[in-house]
C-alpha atoms as a PDB file:
ATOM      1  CA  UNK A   1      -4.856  10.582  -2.216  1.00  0.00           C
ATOM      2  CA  UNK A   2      -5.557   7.975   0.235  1.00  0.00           C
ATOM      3  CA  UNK A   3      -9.523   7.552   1.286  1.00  0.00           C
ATOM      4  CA  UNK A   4     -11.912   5.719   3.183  1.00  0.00           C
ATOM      5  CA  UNK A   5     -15.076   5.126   3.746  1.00  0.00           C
ATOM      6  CA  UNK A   6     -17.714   6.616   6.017  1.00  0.00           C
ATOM      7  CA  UNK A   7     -19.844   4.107   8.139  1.00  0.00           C
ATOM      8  CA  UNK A   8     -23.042   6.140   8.612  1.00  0.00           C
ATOM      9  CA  UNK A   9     -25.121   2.973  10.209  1.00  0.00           C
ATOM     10  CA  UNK A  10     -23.763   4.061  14.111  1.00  0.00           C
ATOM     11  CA  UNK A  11     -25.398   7.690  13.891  1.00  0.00           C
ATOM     12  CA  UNK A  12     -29.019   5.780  13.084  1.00  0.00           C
ATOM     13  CA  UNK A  13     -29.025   3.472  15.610  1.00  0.00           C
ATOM     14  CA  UNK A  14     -27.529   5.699  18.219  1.00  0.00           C
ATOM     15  CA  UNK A  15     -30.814   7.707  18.090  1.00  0.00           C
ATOM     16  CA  UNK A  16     -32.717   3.926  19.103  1.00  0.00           C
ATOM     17  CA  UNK A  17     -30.806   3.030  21.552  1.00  0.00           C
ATOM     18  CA  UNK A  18     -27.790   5.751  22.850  1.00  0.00           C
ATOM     19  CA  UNK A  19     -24.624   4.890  24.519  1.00  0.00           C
ATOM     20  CA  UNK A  20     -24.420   5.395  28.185  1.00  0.00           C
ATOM     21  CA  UNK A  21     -21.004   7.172  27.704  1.00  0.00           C
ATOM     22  CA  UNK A  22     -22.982   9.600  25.544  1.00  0.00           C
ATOM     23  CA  UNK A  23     -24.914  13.084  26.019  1.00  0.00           C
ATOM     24  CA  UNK A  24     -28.046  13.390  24.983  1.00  0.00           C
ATOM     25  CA  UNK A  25     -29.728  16.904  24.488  1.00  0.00           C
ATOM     26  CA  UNK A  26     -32.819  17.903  22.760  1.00  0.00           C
ATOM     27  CA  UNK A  27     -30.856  18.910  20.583  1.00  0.00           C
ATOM     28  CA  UNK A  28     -28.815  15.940  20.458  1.00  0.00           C
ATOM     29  CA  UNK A  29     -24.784  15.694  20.567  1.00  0.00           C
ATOM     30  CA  UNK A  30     -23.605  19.285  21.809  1.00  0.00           C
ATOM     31  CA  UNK A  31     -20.368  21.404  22.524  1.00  0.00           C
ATOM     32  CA  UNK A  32     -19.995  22.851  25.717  1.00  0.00           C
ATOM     33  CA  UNK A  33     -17.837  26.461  25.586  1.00  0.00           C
ATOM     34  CA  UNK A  34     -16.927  27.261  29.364  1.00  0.00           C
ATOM     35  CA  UNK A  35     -15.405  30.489  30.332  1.00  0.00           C
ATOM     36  CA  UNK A  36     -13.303  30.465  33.690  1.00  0.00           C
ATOM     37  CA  UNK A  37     -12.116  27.765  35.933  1.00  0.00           C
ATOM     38  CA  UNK A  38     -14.159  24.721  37.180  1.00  0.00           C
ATOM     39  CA  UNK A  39     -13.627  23.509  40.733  1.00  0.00           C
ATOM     40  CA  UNK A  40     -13.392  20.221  39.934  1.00  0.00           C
ATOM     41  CA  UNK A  41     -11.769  17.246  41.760  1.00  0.00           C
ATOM     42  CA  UNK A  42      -8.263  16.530  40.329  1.00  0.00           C
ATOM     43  CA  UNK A  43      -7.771  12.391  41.620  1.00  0.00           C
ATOM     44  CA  UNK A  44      -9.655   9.098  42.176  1.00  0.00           C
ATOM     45  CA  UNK A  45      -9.564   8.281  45.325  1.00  0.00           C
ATOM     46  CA  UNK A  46      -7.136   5.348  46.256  1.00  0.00           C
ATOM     47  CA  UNK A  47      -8.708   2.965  48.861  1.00  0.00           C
ATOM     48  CA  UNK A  48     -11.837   1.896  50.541  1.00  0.00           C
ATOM     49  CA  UNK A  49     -13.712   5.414  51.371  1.00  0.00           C
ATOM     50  CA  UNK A  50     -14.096   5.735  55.035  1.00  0.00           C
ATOM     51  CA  UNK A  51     -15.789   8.489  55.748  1.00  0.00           C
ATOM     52  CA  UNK A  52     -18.961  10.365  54.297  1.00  0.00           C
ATOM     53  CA  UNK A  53     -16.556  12.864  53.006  1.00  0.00           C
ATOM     54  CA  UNK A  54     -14.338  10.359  51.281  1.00  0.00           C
ATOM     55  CA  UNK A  55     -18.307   8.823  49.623  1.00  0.00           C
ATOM     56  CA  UNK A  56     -19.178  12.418  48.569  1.00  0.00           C
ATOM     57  CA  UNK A  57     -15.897  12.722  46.894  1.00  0.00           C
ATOM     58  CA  UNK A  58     -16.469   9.453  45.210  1.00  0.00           C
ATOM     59  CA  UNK A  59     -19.672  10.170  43.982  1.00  0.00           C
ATOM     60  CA  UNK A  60     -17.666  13.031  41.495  1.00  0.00           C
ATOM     61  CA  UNK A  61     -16.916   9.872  39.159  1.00  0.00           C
ATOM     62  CA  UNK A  62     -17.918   7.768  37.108  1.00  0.00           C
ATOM     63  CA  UNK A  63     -16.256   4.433  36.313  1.00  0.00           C
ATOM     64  CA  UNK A  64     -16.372   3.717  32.484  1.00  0.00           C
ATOM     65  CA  UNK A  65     -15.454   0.522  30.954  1.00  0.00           C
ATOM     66  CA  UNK A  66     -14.323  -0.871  34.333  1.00  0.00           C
ATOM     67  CA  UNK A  67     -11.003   1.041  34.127  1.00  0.00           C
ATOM     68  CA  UNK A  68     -11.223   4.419  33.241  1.00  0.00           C
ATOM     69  CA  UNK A  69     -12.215   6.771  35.899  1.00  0.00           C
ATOM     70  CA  UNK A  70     -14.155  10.069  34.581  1.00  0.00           C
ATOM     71  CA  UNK A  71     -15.497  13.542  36.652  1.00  0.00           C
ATOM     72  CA  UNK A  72     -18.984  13.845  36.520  1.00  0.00           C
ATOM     73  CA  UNK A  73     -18.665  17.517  36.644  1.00  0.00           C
ATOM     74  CA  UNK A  74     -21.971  18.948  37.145  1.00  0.00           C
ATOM     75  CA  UNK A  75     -25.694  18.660  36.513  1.00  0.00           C
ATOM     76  CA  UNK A  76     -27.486  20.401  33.435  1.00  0.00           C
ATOM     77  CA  UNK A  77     -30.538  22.171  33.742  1.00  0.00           C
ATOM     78  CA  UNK A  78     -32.609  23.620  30.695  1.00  0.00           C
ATOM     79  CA  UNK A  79     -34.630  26.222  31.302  1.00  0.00           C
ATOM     80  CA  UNK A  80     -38.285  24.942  30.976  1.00  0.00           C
ATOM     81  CA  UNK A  81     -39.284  28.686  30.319  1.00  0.00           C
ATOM     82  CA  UNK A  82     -37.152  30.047  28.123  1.00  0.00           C
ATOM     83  CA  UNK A  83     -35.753  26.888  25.594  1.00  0.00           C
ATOM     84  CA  UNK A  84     -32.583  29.036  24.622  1.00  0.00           C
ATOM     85  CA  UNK A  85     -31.486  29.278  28.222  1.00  0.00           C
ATOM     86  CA  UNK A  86     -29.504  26.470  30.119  1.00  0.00           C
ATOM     87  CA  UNK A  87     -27.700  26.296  33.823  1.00  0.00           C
ATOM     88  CA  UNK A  88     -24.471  24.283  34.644  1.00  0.00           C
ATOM     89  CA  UNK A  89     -24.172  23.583  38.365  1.00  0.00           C
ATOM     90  CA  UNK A  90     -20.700  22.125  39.365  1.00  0.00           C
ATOM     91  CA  UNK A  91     -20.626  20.171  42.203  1.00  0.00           C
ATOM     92  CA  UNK A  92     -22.258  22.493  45.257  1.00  0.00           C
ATOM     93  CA  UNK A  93     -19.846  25.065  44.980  1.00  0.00           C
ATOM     94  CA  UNK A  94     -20.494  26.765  41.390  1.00  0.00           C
ATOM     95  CA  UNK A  95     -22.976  27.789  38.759  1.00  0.00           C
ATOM     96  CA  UNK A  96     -22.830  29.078  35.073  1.00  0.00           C
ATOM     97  CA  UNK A  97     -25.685  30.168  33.120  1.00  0.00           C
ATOM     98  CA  UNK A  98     -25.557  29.900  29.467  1.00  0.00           C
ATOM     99  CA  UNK A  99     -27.157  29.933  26.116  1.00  0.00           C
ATOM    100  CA  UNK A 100     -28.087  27.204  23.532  1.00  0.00           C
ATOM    101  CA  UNK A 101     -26.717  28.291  20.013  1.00  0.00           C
ATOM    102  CA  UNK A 102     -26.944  26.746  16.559  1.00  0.00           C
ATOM    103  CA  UNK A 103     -23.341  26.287  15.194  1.00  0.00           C
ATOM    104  CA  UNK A 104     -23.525  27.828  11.612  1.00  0.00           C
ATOM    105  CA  UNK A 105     -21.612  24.954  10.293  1.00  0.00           C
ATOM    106  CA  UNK A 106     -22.147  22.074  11.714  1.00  0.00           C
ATOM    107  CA  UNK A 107     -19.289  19.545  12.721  1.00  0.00           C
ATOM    108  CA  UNK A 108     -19.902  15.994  12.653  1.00  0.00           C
ATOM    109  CA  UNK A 109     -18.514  13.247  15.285  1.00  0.00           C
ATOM    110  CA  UNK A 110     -16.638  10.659  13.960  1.00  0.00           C
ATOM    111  CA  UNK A 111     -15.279   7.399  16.048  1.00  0.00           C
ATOM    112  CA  UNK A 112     -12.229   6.699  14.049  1.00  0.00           C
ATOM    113  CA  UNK A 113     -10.811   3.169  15.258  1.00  0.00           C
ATOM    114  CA  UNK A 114      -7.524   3.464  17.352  1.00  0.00           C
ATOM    115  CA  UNK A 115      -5.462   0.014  16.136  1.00  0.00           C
ATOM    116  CA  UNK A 116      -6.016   0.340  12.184  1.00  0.00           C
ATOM    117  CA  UNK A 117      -4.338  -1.679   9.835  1.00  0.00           C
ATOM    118  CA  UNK A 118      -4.178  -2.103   6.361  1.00  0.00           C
ATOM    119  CA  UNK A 119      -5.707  -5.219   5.776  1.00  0.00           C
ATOM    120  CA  UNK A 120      -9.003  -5.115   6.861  1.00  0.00           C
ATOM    121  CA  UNK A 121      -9.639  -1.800   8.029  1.00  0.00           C
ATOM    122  CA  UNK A 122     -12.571  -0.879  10.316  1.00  0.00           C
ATOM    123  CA  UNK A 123     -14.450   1.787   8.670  1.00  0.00           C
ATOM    124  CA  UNK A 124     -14.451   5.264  10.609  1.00  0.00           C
ATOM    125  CA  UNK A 125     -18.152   5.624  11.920  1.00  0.00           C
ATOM    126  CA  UNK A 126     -20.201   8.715  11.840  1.00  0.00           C
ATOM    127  CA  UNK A 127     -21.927   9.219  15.720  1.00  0.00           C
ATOM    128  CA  UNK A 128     -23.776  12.504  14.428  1.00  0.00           C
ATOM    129  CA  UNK A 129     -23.868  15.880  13.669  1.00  0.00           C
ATOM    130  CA  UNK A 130     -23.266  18.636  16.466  1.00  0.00           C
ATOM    131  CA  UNK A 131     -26.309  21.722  15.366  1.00  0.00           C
ATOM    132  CA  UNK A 132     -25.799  23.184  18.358  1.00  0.00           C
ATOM    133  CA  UNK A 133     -23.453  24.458  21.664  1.00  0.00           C
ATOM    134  CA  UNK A 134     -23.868  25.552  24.853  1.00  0.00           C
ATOM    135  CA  UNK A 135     -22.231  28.799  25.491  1.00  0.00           C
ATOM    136  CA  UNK A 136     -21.425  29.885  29.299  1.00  0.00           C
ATOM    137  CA  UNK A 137     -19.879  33.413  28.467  1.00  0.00           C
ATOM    138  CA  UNK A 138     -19.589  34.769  32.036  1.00  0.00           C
ATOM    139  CA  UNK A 139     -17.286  32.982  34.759  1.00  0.00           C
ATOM    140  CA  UNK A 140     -18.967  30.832  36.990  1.00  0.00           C
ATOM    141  CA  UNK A 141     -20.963  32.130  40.060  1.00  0.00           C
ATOM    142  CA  UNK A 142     -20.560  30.780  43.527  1.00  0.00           C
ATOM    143  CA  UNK A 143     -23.618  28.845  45.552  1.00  0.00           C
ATOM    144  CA  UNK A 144     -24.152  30.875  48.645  1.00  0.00           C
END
């Protein structure tokens, strides 16, 4: 059965110094369960923006690795209060309340290299282990 070995040196110094394309929580790496439908812009914008609405627009993404173009799809709040509760606002126009739960088996992140060859194989890298999700259960509510 064909096998290979498990780099575990990323998930150690990820908790140093973390990835800007990463999402730190406080409880680290987290899934995010969403129930409903997301108004979220579908294109990047072609062009020079012109107008404010055109720079509001293109504040929605984010530019990673100087060619990929990703949503930034809303901002997430945890409740200072209560540590179990968190709130997902998306964009100005929507926001979900949710819950943080522990995952009863935890699922670990692996960055498995996308060009592998035989000779000299890169080794798959553990990032971490997901403990916990963030569960928005009800549809999302509208900002009045």
């Amino acid at each position: 059965m064909p096998s290979i070995k498990i780099d575990t040196s990323l998930s150690k110094e990820i908790l140093t110094s973390p990835s800007p394309n990463l999402f730190f929580t406080p409880y680290g790496l987290t899934l995010l369960e969403i129930q409903g439908e997301l108004n979220l812009p579908t294109e990047y914008p072609k062009g020079t923006p012109q107008t404010n609405e055109d720079h509001e627009y293109l504040s929605n993404f984010i530019t990673v690795d100087d060619i990929h173009h990703a949503v930034k799809f809303g901002n997430l709040v945890f409740d200072e209060k209560d540590e179990s509760k968190v709130t997902l606002f998306i964009g100005k126009s929507q926001r979900l309340l949710g819950d943080i739960v522990k995952l009863n088996t935890p699922l670990a992140v692996l960055r498995v290299p996308v060009n592998r060859h035989d000779e000299g194989e890169e080794d798959v890298k553990l990032v971490d282990i997901v403990k916990a999700k963030l569960i928005f259960k009800q549809r999302p509510l509208p900002i009045m």
